[in-house]
N, C-alpha and C. Protein backbone atom coordinates (compact mmCIF):
# COMPACT_ATOMS: atom_id res chain seq x y z
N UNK A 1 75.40 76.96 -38.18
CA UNK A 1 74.88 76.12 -39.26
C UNK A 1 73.39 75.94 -39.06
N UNK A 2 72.83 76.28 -40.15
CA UNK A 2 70.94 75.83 -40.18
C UNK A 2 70.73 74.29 -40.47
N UNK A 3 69.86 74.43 -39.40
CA UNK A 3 69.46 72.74 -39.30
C UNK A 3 67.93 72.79 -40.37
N UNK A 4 67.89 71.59 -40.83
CA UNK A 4 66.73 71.26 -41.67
C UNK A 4 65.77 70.63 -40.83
N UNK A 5 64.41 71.05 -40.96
CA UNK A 5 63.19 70.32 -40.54
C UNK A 5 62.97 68.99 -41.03
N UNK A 6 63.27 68.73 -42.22
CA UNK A 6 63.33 67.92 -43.29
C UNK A 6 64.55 66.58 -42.80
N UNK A 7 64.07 65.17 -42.81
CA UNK A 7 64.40 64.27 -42.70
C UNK A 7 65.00 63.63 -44.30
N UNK A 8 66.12 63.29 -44.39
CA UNK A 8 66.28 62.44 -44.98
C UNK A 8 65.61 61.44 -45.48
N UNK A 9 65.20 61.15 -47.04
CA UNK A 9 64.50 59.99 -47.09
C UNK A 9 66.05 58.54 -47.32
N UNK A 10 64.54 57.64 -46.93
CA UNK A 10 65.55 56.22 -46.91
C UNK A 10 64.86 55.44 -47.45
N UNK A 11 65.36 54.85 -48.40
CA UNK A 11 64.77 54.04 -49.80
C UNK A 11 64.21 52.43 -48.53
N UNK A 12 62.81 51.92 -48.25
CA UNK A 12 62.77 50.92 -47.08
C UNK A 12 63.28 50.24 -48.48
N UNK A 13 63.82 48.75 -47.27
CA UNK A 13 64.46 47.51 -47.73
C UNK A 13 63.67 46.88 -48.23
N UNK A 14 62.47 46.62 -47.07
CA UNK A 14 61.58 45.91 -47.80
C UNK A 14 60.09 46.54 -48.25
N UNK A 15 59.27 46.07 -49.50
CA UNK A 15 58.64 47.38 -50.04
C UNK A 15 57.26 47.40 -49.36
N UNK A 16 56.65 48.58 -49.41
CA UNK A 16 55.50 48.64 -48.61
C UNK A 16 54.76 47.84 -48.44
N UNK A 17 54.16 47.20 -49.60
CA UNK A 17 53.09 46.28 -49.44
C UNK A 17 53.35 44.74 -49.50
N UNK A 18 54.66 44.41 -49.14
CA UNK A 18 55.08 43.44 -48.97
C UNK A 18 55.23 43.36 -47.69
N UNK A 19 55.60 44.50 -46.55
CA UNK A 19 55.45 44.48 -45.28
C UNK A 19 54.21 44.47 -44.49
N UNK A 20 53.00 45.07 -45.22
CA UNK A 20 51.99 44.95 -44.87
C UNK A 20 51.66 43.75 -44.70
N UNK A 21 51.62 43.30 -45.75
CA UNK A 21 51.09 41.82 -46.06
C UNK A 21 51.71 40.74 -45.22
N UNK A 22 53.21 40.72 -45.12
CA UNK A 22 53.60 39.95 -43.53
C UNK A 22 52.30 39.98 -42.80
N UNK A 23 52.82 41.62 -42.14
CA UNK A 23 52.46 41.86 -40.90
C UNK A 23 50.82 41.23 -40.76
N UNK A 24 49.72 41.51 -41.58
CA UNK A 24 48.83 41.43 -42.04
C UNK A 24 48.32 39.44 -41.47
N UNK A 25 49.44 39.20 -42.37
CA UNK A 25 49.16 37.17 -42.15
C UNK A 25 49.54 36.80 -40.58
N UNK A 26 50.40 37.44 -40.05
CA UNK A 26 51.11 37.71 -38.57
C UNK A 26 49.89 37.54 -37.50
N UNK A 27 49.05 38.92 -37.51
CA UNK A 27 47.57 38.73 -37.20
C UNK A 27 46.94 37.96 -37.43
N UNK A 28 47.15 37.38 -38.90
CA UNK A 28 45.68 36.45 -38.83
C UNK A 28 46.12 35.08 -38.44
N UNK A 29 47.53 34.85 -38.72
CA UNK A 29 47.74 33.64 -37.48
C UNK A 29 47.22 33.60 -36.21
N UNK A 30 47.80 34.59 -35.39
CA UNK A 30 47.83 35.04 -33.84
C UNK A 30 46.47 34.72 -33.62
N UNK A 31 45.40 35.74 -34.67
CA UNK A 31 43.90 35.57 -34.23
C UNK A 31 43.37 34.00 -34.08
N UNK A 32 43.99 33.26 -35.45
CA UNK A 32 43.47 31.47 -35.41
C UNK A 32 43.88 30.82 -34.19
N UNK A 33 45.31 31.31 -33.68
CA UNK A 33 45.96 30.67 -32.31
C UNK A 33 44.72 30.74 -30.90
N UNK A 34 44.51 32.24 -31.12
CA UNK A 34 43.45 32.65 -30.23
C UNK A 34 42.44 31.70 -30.01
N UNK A 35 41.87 31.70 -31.41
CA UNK A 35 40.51 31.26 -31.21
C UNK A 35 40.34 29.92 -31.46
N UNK A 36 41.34 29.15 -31.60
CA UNK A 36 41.39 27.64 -31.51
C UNK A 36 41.10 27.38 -30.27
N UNK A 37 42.31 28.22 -29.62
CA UNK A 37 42.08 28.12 -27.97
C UNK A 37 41.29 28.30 -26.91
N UNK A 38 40.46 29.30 -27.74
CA UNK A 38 39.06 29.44 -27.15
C UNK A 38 38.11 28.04 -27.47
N UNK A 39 38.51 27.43 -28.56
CA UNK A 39 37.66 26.06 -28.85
C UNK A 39 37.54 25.11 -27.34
N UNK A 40 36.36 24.46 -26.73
CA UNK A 40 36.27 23.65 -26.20
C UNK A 40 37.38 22.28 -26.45
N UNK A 41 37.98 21.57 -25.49
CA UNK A 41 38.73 20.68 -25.60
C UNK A 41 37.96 18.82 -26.01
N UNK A 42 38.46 18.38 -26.37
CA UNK A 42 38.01 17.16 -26.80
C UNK A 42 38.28 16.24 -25.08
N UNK A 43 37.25 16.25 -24.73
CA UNK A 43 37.27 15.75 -23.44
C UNK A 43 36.21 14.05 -23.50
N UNK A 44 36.13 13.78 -25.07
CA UNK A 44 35.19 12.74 -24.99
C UNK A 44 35.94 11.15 -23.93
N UNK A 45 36.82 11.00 -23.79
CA UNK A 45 37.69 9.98 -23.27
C UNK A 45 37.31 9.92 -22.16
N UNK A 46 37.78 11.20 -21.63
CA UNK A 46 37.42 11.44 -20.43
C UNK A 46 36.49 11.63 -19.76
N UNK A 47 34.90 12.07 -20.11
CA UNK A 47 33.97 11.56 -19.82
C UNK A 47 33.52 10.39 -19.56
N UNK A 48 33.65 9.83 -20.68
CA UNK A 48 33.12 8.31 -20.81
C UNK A 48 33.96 7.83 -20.02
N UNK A 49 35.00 8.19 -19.11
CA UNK A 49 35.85 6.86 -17.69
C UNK A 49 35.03 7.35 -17.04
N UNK A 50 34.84 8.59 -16.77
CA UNK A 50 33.99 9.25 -15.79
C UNK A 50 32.88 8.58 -15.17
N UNK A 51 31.98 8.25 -16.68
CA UNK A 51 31.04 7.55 -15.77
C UNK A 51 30.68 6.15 -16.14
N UNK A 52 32.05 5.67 -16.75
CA UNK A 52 31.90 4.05 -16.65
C UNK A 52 32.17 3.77 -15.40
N UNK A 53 33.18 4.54 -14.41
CA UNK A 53 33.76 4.33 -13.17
C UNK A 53 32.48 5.10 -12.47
N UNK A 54 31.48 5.96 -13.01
CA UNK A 54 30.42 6.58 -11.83
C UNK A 54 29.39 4.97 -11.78
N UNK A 55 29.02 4.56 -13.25
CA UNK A 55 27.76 3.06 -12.82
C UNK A 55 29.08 1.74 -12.16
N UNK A 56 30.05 1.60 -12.31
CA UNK A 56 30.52 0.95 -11.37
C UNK A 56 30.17 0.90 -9.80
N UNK A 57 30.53 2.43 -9.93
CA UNK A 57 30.41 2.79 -8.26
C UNK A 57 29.06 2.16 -7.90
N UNK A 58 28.00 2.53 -8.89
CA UNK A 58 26.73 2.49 -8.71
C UNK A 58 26.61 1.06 -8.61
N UNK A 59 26.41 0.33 -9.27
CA UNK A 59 26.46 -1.06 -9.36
C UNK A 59 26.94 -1.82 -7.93
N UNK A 60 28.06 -1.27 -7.59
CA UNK A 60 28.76 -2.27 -6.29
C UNK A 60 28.12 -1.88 -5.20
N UNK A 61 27.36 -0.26 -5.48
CA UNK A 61 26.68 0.43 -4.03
C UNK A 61 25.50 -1.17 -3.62
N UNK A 62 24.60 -0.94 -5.50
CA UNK A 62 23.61 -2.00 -4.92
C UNK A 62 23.51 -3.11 -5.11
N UNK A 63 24.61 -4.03 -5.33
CA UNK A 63 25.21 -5.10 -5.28
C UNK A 63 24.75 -5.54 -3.34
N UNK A 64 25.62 -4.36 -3.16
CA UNK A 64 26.45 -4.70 -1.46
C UNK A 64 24.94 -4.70 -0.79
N UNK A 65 24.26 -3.54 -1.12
CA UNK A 65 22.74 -3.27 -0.50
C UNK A 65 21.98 -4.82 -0.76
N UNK A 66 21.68 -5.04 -2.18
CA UNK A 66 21.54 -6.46 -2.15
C UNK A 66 21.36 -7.53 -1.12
N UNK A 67 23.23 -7.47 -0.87
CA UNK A 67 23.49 -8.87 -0.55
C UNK A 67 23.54 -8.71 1.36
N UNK A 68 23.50 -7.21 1.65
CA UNK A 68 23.06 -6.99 3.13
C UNK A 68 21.25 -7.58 3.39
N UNK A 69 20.17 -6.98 2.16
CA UNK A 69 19.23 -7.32 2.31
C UNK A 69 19.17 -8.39 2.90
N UNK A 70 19.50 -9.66 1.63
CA UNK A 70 19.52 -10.83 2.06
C UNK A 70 19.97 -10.96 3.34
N UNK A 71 21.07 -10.78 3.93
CA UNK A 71 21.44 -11.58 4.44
C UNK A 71 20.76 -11.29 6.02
N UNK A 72 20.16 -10.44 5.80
CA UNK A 72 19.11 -9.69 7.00
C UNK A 72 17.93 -10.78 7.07
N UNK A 73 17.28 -11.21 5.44
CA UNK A 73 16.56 -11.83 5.14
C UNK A 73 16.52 -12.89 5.81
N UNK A 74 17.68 -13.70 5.59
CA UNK A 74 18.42 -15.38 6.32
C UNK A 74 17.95 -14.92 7.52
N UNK A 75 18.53 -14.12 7.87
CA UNK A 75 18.37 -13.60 9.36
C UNK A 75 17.41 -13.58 10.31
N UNK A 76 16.53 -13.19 9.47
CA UNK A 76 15.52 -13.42 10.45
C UNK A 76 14.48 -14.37 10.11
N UNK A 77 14.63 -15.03 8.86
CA UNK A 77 13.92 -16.46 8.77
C UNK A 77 14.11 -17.38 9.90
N UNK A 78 15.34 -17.17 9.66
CA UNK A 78 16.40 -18.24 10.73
C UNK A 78 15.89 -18.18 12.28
N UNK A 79 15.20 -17.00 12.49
CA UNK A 79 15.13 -16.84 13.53
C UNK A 79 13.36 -17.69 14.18
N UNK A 80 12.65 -17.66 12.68
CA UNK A 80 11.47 -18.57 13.52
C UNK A 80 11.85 -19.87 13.16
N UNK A 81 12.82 -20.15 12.90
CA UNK A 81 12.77 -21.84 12.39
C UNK A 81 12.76 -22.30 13.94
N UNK A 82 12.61 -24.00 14.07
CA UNK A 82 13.25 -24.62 14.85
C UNK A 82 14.65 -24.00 15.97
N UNK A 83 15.04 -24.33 17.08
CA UNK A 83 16.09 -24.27 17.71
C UNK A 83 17.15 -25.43 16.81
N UNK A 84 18.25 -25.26 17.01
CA UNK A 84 19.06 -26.27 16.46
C UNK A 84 19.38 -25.75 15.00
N UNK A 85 18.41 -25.16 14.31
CA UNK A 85 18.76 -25.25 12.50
C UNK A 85 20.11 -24.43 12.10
N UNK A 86 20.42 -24.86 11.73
CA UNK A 86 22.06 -24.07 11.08
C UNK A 86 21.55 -22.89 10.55
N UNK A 87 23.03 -22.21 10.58
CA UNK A 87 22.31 -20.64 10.19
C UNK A 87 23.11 -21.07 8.40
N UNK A 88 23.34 -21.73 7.26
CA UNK A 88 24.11 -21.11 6.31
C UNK A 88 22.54 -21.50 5.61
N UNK A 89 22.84 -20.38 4.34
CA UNK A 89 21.60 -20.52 3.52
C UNK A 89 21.11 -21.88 3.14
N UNK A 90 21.98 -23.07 2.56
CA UNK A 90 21.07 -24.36 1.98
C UNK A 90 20.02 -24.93 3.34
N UNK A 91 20.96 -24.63 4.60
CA UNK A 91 20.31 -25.45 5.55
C UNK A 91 18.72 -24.38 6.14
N UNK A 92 18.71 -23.35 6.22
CA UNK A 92 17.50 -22.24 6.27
C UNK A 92 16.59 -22.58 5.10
N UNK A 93 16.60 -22.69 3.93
CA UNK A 93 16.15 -22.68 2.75
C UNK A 93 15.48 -23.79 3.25
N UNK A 94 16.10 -24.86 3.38
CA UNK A 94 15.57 -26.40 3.41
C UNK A 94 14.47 -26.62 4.99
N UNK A 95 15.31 -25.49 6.06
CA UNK A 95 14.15 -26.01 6.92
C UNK A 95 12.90 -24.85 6.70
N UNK A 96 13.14 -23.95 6.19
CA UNK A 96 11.83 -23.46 5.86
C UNK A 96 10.90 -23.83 5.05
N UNK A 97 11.12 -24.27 4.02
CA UNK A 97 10.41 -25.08 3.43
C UNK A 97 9.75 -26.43 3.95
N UNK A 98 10.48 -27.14 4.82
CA UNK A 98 9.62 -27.81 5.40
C UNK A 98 8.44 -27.47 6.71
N UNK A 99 9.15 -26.47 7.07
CA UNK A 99 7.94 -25.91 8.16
C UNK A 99 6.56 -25.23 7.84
N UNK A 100 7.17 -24.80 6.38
CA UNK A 100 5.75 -24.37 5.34
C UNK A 100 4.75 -25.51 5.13
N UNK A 101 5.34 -26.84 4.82
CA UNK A 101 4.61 -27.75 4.68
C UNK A 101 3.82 -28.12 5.76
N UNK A 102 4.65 -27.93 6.90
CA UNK A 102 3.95 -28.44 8.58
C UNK A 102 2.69 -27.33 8.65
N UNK A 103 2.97 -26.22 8.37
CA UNK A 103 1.94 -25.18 8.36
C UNK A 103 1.05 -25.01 7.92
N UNK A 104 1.33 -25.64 6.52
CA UNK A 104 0.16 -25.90 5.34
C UNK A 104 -0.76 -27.10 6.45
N UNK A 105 -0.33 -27.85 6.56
CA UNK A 105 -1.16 -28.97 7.20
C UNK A 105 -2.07 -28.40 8.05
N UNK A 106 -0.93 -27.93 8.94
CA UNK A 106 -1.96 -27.21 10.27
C UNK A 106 -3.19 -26.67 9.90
N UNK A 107 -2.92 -25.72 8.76
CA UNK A 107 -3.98 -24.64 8.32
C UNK A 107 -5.46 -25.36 7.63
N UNK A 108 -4.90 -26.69 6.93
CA UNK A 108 -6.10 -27.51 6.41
C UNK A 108 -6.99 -27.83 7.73
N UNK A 109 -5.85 -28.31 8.80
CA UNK A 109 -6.76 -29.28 9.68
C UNK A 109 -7.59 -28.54 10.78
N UNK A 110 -7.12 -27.20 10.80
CA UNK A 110 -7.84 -25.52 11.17
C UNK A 110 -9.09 -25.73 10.50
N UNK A 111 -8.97 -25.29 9.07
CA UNK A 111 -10.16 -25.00 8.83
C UNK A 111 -11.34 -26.12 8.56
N UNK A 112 -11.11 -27.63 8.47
CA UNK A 112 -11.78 -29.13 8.71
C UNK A 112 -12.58 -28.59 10.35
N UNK A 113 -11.64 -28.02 11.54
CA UNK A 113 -12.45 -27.95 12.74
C UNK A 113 -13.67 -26.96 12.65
N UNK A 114 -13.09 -26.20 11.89
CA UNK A 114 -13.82 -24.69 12.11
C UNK A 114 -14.65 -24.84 11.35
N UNK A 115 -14.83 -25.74 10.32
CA UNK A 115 -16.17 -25.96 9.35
C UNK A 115 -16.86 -27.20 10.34
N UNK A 116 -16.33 -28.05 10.96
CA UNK A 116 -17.47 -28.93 11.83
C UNK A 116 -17.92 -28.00 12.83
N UNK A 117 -17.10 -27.03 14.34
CA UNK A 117 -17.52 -25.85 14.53
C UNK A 117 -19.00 -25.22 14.25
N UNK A 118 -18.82 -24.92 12.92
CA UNK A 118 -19.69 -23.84 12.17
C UNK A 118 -21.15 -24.90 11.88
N UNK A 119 -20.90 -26.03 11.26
CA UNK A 119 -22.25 -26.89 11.54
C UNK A 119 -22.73 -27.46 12.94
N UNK A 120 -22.04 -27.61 13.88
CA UNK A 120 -22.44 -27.88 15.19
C UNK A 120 -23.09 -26.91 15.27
N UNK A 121 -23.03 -25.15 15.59
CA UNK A 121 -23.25 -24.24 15.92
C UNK A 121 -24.71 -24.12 15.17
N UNK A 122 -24.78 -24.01 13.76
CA UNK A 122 -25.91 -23.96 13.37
C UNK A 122 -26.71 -25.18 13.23
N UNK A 123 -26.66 -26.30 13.89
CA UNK A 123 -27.82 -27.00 14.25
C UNK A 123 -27.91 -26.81 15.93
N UNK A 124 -27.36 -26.15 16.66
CA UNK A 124 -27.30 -25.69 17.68
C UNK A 124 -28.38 -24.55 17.99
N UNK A 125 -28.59 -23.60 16.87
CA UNK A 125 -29.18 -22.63 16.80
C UNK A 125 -31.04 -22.70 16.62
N UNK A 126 -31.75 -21.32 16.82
CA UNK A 126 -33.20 -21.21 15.95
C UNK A 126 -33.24 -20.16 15.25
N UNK A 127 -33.61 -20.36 14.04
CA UNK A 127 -34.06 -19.46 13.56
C UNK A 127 -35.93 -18.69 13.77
N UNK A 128 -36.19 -17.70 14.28
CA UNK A 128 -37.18 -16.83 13.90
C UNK A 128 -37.32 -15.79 13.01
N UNK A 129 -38.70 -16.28 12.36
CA UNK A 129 -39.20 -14.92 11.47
C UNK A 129 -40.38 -14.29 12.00
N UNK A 130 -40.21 -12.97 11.64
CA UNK A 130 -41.09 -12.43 12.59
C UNK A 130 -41.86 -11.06 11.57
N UNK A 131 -43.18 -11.25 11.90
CA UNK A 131 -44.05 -9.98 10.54
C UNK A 131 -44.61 -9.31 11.11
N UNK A 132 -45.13 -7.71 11.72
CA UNK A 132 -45.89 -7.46 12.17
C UNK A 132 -46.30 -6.36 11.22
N UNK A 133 -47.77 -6.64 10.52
CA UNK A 133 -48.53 -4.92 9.74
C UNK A 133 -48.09 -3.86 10.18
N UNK A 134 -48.27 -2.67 9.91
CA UNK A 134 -48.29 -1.41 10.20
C UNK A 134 -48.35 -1.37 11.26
N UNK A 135 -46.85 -1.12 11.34
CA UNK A 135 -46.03 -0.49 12.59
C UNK A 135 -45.95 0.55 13.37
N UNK A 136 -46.43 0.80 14.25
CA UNK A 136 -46.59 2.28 14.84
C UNK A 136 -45.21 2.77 14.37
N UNK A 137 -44.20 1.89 14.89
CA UNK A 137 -42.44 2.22 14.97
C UNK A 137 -41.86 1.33 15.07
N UNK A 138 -41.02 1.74 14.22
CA UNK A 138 -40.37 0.06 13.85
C UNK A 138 -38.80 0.10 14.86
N UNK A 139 -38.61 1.08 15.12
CA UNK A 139 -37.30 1.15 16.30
C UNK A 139 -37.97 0.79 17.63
N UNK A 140 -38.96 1.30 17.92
CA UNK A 140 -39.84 0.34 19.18
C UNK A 140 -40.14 -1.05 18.91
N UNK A 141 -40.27 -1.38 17.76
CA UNK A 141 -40.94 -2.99 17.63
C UNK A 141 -39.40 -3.79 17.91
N UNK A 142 -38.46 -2.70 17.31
CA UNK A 142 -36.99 -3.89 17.44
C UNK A 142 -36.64 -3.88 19.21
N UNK A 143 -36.72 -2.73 19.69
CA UNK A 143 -36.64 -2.75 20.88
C UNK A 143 -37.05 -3.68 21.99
N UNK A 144 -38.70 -3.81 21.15
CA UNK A 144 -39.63 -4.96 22.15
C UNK A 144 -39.50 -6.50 22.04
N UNK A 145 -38.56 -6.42 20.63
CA UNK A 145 -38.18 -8.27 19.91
C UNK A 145 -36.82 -8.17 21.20
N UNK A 146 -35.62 -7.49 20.94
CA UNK A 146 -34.58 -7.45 22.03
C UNK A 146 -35.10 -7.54 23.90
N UNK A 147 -36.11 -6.42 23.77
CA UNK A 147 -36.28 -6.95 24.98
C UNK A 147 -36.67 -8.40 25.45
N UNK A 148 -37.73 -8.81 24.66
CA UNK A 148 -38.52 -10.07 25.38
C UNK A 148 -37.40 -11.43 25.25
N UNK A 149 -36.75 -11.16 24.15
CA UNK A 149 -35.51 -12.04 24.27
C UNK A 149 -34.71 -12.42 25.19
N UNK A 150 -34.61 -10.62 25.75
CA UNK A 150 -33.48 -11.08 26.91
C UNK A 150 -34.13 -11.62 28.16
N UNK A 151 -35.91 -10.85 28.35
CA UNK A 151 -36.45 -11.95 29.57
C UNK A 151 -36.83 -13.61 29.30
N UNK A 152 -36.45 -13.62 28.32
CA UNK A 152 -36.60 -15.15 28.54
C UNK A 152 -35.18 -15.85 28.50
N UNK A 153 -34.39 -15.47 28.53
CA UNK A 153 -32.56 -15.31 28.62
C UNK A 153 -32.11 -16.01 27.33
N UNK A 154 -32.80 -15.51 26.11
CA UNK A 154 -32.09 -15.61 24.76
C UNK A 154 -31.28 -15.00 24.07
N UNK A 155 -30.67 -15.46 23.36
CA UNK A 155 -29.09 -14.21 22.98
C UNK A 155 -29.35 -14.07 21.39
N UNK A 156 -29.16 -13.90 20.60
CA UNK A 156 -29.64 -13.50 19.08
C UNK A 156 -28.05 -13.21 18.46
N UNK A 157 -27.87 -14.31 17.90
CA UNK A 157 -26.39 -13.89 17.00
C UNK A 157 -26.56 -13.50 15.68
N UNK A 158 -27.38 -13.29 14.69
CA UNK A 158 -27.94 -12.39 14.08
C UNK A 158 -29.04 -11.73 13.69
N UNK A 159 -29.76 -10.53 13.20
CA UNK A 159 -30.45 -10.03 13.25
C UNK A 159 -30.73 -9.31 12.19
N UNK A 160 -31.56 -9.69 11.21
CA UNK A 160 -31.64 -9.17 9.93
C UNK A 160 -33.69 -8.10 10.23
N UNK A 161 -33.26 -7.04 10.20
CA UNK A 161 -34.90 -6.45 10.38
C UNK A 161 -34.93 -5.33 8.58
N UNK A 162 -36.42 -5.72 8.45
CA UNK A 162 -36.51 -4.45 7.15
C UNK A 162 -37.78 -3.80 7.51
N UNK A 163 -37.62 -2.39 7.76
CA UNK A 163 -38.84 -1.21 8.34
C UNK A 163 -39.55 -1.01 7.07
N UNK A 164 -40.89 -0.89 7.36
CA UNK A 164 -41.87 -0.13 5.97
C UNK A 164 -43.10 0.47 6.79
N UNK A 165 -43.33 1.14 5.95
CA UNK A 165 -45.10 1.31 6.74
C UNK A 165 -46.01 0.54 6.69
N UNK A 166 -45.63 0.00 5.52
CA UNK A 166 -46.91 -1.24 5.58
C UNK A 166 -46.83 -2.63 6.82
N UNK A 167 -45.24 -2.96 7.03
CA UNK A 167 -44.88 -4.10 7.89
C UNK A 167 -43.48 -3.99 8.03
N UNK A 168 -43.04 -4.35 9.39
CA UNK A 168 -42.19 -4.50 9.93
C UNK A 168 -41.44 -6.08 9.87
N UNK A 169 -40.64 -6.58 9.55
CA UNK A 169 -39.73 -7.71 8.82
C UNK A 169 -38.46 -8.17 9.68
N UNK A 170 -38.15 -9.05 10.58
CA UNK A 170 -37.33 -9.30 10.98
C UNK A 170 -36.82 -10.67 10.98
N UNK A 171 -35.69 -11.26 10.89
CA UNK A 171 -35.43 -12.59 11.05
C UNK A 171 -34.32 -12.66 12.21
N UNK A 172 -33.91 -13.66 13.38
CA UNK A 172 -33.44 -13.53 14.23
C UNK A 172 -32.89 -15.06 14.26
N UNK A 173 -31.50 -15.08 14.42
CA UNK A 173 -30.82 -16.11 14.66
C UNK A 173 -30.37 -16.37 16.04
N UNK A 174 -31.13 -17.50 17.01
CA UNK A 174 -31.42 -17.30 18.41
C UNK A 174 -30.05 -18.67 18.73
N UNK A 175 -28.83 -18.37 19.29
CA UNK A 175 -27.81 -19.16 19.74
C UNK A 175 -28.58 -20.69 20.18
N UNK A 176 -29.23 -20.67 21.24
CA UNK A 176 -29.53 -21.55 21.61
C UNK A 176 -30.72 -22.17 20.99
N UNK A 177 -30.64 -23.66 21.42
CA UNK A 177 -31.97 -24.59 20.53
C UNK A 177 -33.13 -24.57 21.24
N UNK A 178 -34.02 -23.57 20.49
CA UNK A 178 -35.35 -23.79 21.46
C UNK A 178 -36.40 -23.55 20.67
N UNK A 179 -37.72 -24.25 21.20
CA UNK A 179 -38.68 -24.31 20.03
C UNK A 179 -39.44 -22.80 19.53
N UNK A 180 -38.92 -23.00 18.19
CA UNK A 180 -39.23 -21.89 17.14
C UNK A 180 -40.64 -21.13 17.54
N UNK A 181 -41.66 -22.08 17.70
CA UNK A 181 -42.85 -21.35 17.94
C UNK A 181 -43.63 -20.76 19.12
N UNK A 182 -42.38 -21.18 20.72
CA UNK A 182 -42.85 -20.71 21.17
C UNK A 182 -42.20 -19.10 21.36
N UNK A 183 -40.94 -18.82 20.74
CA UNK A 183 -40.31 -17.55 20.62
C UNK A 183 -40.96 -16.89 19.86
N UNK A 184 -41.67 -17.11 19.08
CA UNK A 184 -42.29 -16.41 18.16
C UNK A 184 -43.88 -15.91 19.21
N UNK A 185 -44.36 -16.99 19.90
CA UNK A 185 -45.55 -16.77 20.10
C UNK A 185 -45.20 -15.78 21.49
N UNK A 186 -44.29 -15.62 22.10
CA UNK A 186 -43.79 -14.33 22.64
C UNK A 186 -43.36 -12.86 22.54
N UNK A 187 -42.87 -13.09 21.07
CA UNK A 187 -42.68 -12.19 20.39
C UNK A 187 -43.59 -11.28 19.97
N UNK A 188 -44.53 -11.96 19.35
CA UNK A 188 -46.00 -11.63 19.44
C UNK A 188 -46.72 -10.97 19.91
N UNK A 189 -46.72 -11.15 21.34
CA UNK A 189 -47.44 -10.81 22.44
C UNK A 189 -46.62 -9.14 22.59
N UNK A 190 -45.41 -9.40 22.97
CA UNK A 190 -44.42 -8.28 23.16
C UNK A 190 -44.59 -7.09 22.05
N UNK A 191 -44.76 -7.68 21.00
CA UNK A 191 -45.23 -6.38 19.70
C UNK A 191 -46.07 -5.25 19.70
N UNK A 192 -47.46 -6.73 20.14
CA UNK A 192 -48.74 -5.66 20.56
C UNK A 192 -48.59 -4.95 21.42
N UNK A 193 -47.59 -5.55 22.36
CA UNK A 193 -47.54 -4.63 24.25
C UNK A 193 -46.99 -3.48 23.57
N UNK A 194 -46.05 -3.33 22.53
CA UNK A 194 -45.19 -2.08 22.33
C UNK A 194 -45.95 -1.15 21.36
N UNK A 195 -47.63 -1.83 20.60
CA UNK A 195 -48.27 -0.99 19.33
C UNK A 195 -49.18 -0.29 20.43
N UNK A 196 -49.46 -0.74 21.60
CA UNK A 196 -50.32 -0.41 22.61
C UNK A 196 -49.95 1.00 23.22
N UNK A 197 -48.36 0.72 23.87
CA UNK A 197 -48.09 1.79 24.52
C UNK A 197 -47.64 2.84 23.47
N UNK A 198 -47.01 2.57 22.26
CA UNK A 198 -47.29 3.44 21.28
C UNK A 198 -47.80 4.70 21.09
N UNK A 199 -49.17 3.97 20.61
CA UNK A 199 -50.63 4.14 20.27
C UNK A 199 -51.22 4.96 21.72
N UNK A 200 -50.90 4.35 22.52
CA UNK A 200 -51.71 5.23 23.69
C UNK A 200 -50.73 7.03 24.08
N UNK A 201 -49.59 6.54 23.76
CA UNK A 201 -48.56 7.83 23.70
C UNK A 201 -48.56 9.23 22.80
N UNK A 202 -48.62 8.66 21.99
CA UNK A 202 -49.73 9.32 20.70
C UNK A 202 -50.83 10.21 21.02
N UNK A 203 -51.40 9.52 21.25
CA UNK A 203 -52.96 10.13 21.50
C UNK A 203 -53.20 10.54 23.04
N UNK A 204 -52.10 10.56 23.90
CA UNK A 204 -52.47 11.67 25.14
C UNK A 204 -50.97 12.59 24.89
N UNK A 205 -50.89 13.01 23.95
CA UNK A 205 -49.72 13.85 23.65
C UNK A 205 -50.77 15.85 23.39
């Protein structure tokens, strides 16, 4: 018997383009399933505990830091008060504050000494002024005011000098009380001794 190449046709059940069209919507479901799922998730909830519970954390970290500060603070207040003072805060609070006041006092009745001090001292003192013209050198002339000072055993607690060519300018605040004019009339003398040797240095050079 000869066999046929030829297949039987078979009338389909259901018609072509009605199967397409399934199949067709089939896909384009599947694809929406897909790509919903590819959508990012709605995670807003869950963030926001995230970091209401992250500034909590934060909050109690420096709460605690806070209340260690302090209590370091107490701590070592406590530690210059008085012997005896209680360590809880009302009783620290209260004696520090009064030792501020004791302090305050102190500090007035400090500076009442140190301003009588400071006027004793300067009626204690002399002042000299001192001028000499054209100065050979005015770092020699200060030299020769320091020296003659110290041979006559005077001490100079300040020393205001201004150099020029025209004149040399100094004022000298001498510790001890001694008469103004005869320091000066030493001074004097000591100037010329120093325009002398100068002047003579100079001219055998």
């Amino acid at each position: 018997m000869i066999r046929s190449a030829f297949v039987p046709y078979t009338k389909p059940t259901v018609p072509f383009k009605l199967a397409n069209l399934i199949k067709g919507r089939q896909n384009m479901n599947k694809r929406m399933i897909e790509f919903l799922r590819t959508l990012p998730r709605n995670n807003t909830s869950c963030e926001h505990l995230e970091f209401e519970k992250e500034r909590n954390y934060r909050h109690m970290v420096k709460e605690r830091l806070r209340r260690n500060k302090q209590k370091q603070t107490y701590v070592a207040l406590h530690s210059m008060l008085p012997p005896g003072t209680k360590n809880d805060k009302n009783s620290v609070l209260q004696m520090a504050a009064l030792h501020l006041q004791e302090l305050k006092g102190l500090k007035e009745e400090l500076k009442k000494n140190l301003s009588h001090l400071n006027e004793r001292a300067i009626q204690e003192t002399t002042t000299i002024h001192l001028r000499w013209p054209f100065p050979s050198s005015g770092i020699d002339s200060m030299i020769g005011v320091l020296t003659c000072l110290k041979s006559m055993g005077l001490k100079a607690r300040t020393i205001r000098s201004e150099f020029s060519v025209g004149e040399f300018y100094s004022v000298l605040e001498i510790e001890q009380k001694v008469e103004a004019v005869v320091v000066e009339k030493a001074i004097q003398i000591a100037l010329a001794d120093v325009e002398r040797r100068v002047i003579y240095s100079i001219s055998h050079q």
